[in-house]
C-alpha atoms as a PDB file:
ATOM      1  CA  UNK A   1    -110.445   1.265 -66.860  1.00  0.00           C
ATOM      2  CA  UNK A   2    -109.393   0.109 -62.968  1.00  0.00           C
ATOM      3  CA  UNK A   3    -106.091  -2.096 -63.157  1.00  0.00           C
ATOM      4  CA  UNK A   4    -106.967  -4.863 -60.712  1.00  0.00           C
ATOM      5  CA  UNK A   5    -103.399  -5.313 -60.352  1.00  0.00           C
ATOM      6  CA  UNK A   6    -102.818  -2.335 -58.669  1.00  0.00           C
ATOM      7  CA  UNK A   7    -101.703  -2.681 -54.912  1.00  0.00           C
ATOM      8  CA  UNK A   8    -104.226  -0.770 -53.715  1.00  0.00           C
ATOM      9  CA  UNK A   9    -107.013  -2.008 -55.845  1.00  0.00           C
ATOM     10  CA  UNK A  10    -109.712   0.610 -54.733  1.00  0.00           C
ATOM     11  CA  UNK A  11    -108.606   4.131 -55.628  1.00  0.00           C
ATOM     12  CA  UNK A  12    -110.101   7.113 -52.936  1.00  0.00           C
ATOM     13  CA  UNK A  13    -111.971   8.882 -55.221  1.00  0.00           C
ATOM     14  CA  UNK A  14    -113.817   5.853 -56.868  1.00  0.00           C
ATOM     15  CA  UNK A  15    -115.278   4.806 -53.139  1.00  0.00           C
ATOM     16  CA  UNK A  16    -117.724   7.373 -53.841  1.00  0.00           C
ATOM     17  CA  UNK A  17    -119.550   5.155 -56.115  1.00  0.00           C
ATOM     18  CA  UNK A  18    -119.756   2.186 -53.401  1.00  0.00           C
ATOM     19  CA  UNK A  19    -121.953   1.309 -50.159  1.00  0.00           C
ATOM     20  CA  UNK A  20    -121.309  -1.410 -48.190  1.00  0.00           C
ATOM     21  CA  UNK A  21    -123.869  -3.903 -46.466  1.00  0.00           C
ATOM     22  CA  UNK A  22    -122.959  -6.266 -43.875  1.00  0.00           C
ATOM     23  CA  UNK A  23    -126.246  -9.116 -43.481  1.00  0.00           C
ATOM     24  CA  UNK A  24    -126.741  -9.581 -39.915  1.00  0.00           C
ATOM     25  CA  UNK A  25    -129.548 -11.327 -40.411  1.00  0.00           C
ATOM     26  CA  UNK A  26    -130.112 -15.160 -39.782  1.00  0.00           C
ATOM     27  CA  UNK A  27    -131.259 -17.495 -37.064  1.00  0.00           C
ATOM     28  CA  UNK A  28    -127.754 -18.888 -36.605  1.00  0.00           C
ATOM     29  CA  UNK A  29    -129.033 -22.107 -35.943  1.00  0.00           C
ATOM     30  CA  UNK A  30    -126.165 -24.765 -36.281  1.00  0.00           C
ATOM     31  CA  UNK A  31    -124.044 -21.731 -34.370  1.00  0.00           C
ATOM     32  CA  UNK A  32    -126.282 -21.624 -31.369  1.00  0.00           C
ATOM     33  CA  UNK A  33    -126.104 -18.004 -30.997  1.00  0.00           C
ATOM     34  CA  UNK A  34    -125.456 -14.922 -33.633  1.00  0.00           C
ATOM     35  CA  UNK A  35    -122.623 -14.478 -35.688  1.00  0.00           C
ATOM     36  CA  UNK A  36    -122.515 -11.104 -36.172  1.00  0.00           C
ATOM     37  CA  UNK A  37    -121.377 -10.827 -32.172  1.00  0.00           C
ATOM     38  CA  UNK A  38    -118.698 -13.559 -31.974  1.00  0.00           C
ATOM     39  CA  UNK A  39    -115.716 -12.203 -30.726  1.00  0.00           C
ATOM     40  CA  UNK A  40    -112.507 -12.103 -32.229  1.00  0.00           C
ATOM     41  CA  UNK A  41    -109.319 -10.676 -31.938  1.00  0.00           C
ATOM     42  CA  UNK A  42    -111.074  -8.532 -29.673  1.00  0.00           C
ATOM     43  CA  UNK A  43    -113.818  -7.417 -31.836  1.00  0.00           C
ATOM     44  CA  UNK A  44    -117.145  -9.057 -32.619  1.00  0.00           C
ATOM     45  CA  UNK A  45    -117.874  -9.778 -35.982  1.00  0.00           C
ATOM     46  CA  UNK A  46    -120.309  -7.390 -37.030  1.00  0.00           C
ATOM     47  CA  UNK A  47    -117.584  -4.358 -35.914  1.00  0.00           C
ATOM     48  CA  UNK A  48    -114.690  -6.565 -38.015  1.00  0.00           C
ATOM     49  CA  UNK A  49    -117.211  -6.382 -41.455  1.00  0.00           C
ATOM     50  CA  UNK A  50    -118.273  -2.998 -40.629  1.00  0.00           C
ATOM     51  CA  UNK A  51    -114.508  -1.401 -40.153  1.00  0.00           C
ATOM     52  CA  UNK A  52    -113.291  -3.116 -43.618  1.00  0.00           C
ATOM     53  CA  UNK A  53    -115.931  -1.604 -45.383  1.00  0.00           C
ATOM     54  CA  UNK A  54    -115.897   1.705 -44.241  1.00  0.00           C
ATOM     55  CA  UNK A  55    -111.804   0.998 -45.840  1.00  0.00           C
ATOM     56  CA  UNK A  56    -113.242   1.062 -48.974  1.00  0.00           C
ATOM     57  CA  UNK A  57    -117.119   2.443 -49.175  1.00  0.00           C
ATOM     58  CA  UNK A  58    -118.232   5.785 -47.960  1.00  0.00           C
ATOM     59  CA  UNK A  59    -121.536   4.791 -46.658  1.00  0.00           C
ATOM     60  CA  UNK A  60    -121.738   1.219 -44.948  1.00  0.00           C
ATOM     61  CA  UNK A  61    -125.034  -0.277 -43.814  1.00  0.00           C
ATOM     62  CA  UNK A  62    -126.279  -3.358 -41.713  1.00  0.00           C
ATOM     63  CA  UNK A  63    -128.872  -5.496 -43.050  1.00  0.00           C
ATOM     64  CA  UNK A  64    -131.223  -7.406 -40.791  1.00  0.00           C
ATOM     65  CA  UNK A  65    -130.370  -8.023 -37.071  1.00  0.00           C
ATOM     66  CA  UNK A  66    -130.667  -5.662 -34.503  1.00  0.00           C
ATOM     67  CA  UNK A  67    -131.828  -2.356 -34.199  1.00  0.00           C
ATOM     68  CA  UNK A  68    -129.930  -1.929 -30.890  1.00  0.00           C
ATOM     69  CA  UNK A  69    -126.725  -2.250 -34.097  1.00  0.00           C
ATOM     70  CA  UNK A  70    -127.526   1.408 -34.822  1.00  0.00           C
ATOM     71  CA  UNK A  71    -126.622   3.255 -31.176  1.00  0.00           C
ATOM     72  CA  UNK A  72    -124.170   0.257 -30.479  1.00  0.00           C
ATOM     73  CA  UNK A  73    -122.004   0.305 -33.644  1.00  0.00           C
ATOM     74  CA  UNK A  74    -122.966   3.764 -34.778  1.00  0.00           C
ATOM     75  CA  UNK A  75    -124.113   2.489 -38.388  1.00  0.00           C
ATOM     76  CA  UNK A  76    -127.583   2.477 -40.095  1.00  0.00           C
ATOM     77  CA  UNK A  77    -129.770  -0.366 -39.500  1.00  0.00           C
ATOM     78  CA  UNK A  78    -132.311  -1.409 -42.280  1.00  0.00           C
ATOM     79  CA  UNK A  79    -134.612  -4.658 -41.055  1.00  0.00           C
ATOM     80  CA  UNK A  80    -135.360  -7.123 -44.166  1.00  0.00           C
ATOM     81  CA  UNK A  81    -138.186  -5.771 -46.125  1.00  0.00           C
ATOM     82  CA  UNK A  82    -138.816  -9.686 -46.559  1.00  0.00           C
ATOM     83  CA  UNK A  83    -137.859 -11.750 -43.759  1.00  0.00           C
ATOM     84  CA  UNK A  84    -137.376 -15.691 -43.423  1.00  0.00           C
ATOM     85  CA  UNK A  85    -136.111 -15.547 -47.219  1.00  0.00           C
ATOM     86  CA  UNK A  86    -132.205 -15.531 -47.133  1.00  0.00           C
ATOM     87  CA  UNK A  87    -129.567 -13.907 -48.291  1.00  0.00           C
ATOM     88  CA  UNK A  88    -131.080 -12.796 -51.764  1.00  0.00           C
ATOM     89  CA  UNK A  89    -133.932 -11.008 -49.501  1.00  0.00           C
ATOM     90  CA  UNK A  90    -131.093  -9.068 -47.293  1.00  0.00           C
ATOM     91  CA  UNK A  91    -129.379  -8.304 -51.104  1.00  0.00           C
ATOM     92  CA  UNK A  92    -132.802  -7.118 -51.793  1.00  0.00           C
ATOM     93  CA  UNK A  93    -133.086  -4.799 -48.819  1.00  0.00           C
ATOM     94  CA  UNK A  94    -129.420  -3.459 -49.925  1.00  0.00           C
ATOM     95  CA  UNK A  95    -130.530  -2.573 -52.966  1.00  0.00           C
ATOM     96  CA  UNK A  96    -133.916  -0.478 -51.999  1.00  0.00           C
ATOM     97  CA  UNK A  97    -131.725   1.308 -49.370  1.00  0.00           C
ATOM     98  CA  UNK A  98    -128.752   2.475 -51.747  1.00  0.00           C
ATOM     99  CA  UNK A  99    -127.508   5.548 -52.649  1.00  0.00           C
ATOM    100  CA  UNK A 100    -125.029   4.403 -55.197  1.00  0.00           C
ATOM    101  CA  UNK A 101    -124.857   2.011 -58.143  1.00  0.00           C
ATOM    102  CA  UNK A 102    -122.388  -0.653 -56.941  1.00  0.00           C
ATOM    103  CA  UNK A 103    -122.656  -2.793 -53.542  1.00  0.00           C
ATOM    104  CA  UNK A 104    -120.762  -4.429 -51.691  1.00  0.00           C
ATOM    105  CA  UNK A 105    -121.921  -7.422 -49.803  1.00  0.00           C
ATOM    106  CA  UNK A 106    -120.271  -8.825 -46.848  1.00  0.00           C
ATOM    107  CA  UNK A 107    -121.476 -11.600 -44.708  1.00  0.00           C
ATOM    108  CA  UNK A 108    -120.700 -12.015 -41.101  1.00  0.00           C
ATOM    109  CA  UNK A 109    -119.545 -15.168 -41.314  1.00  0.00           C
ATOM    110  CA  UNK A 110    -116.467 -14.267 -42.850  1.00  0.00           C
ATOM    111  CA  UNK A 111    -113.393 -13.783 -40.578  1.00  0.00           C
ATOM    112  CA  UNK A 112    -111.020 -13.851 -43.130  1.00  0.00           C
ATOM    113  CA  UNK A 113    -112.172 -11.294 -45.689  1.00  0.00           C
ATOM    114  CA  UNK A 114    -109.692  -8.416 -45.411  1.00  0.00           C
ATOM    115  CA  UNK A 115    -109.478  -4.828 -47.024  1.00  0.00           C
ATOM    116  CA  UNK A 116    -107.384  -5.761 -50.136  1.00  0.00           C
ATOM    117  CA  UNK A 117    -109.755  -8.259 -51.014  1.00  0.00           C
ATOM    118  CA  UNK A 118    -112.825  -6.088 -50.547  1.00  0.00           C
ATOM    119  CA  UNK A 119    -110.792  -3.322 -52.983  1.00  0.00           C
ATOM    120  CA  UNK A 120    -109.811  -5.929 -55.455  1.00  0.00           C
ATOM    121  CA  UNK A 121    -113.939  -6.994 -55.803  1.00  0.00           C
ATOM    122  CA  UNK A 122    -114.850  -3.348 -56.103  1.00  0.00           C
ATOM    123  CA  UNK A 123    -112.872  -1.965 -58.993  1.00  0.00           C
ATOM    124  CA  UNK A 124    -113.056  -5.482 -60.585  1.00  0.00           C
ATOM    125  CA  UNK A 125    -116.966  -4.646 -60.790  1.00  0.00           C
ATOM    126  CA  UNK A 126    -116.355  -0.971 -61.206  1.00  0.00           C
ATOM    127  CA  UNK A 127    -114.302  -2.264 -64.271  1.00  0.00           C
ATOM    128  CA  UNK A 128    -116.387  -4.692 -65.880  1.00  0.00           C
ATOM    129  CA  UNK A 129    -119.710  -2.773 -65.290  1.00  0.00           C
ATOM    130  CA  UNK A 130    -121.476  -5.919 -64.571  1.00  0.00           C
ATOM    131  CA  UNK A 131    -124.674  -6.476 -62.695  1.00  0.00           C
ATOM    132  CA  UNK A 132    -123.045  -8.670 -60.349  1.00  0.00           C
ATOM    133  CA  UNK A 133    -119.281  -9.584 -59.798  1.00  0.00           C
ATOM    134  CA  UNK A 134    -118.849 -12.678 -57.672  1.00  0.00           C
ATOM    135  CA  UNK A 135    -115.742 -14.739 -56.924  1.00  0.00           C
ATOM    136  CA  UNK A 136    -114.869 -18.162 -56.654  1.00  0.00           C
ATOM    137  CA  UNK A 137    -113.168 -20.365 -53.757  1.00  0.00           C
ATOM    138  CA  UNK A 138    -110.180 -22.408 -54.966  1.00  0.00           C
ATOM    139  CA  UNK A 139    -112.679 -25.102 -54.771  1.00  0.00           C
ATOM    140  CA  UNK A 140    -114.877 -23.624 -57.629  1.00  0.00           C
ATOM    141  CA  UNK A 141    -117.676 -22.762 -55.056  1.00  0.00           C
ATOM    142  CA  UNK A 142    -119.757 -18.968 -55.747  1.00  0.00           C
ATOM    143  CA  UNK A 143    -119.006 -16.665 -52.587  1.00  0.00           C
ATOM    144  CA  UNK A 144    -122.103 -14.644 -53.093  1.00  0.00           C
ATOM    145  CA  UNK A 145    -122.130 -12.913 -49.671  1.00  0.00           C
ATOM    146  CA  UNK A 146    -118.503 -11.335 -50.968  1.00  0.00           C
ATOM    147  CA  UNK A 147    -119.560  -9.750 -53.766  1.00  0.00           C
ATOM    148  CA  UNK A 148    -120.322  -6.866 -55.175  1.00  0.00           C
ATOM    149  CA  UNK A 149    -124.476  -6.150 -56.675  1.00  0.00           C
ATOM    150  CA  UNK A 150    -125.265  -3.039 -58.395  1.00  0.00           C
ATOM    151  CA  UNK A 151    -128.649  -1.302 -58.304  1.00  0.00           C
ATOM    152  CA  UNK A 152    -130.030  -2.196 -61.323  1.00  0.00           C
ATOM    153  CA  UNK A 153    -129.770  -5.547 -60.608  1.00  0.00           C
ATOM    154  CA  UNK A 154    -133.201  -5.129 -57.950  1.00  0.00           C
ATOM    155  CA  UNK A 155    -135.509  -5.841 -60.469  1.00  0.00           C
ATOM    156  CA  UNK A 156    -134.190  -9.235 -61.412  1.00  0.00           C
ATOM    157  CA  UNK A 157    -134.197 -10.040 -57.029  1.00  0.00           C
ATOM    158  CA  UNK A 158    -137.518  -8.988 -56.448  1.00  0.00           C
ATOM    159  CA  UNK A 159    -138.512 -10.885 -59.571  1.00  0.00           C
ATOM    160  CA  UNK A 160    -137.159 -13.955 -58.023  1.00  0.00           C
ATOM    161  CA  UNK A 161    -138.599 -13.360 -54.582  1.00  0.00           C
ATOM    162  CA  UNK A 162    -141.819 -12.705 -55.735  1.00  0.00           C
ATOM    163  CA  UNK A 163    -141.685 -16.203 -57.899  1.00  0.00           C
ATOM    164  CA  UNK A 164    -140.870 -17.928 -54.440  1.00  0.00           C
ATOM    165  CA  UNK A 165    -137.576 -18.466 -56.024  1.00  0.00           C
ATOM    166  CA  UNK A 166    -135.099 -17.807 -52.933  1.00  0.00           C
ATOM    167  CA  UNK A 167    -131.651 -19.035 -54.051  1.00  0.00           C
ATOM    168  CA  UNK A 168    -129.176 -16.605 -55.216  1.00  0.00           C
ATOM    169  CA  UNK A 169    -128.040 -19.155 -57.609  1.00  0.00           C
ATOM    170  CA  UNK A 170    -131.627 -18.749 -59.359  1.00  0.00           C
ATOM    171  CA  UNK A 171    -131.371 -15.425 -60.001  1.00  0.00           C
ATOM    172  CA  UNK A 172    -127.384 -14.860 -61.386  1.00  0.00           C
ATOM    173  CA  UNK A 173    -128.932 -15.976 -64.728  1.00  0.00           C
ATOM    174  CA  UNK A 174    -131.470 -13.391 -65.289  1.00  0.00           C
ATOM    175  CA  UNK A 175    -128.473 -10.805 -64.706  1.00  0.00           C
ATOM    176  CA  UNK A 176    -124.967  -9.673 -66.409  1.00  0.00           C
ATOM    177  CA  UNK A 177    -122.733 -12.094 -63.669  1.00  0.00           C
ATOM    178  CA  UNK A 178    -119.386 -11.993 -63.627  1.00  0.00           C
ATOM    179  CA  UNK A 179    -117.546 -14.776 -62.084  1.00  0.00           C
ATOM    180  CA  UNK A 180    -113.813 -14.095 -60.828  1.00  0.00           C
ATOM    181  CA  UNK A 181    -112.189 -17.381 -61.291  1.00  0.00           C
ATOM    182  CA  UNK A 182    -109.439 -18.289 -57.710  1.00  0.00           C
ATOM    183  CA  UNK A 183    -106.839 -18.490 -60.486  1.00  0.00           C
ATOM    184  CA  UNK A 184    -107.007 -14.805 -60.816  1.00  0.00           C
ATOM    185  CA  UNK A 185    -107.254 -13.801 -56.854  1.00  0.00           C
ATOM    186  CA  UNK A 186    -104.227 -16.516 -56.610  1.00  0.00           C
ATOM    187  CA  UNK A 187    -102.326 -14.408 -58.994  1.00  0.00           C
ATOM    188  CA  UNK A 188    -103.640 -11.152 -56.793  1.00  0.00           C
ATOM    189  CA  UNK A 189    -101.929 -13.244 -54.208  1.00  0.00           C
ATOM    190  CA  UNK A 190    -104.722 -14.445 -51.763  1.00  0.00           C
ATOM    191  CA  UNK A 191    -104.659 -17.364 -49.423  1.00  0.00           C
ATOM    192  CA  UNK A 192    -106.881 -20.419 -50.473  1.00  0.00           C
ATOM    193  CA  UNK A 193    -108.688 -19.567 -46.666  1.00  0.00           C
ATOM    194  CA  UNK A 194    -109.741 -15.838 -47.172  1.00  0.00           C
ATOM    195  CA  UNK A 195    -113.566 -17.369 -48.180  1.00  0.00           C
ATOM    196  CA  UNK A 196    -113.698 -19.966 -44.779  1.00  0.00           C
ATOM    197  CA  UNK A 197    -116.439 -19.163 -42.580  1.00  0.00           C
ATOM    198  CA  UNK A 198    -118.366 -19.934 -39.519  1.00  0.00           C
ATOM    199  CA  UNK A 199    -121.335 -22.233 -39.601  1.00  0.00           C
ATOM    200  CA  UNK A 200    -120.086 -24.228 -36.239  1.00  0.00           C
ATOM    201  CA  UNK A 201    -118.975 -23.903 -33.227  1.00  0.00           C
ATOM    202  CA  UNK A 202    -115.541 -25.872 -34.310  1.00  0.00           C
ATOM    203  CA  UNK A 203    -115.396 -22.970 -37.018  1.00  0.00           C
ATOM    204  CA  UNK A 204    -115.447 -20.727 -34.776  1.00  0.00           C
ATOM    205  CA  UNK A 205    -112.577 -22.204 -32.703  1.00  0.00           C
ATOM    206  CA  UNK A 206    -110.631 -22.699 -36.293  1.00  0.00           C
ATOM    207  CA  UNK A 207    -110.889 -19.029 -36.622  1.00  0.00           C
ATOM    208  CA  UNK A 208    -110.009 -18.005 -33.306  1.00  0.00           C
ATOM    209  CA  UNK A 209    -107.247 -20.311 -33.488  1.00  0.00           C
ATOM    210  CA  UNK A 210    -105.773 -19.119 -37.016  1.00  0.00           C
ATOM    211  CA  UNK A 211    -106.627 -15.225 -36.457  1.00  0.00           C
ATOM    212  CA  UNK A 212    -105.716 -14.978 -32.554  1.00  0.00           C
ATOM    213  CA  UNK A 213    -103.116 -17.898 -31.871  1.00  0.00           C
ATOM    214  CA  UNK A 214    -105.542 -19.092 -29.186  1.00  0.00           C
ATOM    215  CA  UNK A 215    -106.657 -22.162 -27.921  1.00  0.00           C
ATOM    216  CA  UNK A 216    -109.755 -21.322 -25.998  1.00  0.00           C
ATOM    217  CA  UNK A 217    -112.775 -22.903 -27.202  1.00  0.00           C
ATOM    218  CA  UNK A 218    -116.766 -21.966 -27.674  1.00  0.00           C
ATOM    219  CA  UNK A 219    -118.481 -20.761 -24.662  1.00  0.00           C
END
């Protein structure tokens, strides 16, 4: 059993059993452009979700967006086996592409995810064995592009997609879910923010402004 409490959350040898997908996917619409290349603290997005989970997964792979992403951000590139579905189509490419029975899911719209969370969500799952582990905002709200999927869990997605049923909150009941309540990543010690992300323009500003102390604005 993996003591969550543990500092480091994510011991070296269990990141063996873990890949890591980033969904780059999207049309990015109320952004205006997409948000896997904002830029912040000097990095674009996509590089920021890519470097934490290579902190904690062996393999890491991007999901949807660009194949230019491969030769740019030296990382495999897998387009969406269904596109114009979501997010539980880019879980589904995940899945078909893995080497290893838990996942880690990152969106790119995250800028305040950071390595101790990611490690705290992977031996959680690792722990509890579940088919999906997924955590809660302080304000009760699912953060299901932070969580962590494991393989067997495919047949239940491409169930769902195949039923036209798209929303991720459709298909958590035909699996094991685990839900990690915000009381327990309080006590883990994280900041009510670390789920905040970028839909907007003004998000993106919020971010800049929290992450880099800056007060330039979306260009």
């Amino acid at each position: 059993m993996i003591c969550t409490s543990d500092k480091s959350f994510l011991p070296g040898r269990l990141s063996s059993f873990l890949t890591g997908f980033v969904l780059a996917g999207g049309s990015s619409r109320r952004m205006g452009r997409p948000k896997a290349m904002l830029l912040i603290e000097g990095e674009t997005m996509l590089e920021r979700q890519i470097r934490l989970l290579r902190s904690v997964a062996r393999r890491v792979v991007v999901v949807g967006g660009s194949l230019e992403y491969s030769t740019k951000f030296d990382v495999p590139v897998a387009p969406d086996v269904v596109s114009g579905r979501g997010p539980l189509a880019g879980i589904n490419t995940a899945l078909l592409q893995t080497r290893t029975e838990f996942n880690l899911v990152l969106g790119c719209d995250l800028p305040f995810v950071n390595r101790r969370l990611l490690g705290f969500l992977a031996a959680h799952a690792i722990a509890a064995g579940s088919d999906v582990t997924v955590p809660r905002s302080r304000e009760g709200r699912v953060e299901p592009l932070c969580a962590v999927y494991r393989r067997r869990a495919l047949h239940a997605i491409r169930t769902s997609l195949a039923a036209g049923q798209n929303k991720l909150s459709n298909f958590f009941p035909k699996v094991r879910c685990v839900f990690i309540p915000w009381s327990d990543l309080a006590r883990a010690g994280f900041q009510p923010s670390v789920f905040d992300n970028m839909n907007t323009p003004e998000d993106y500003d919020y971010a800049r402004r929290r992450l880099e102390g800056s007060t330039a604005t979306f260009t």
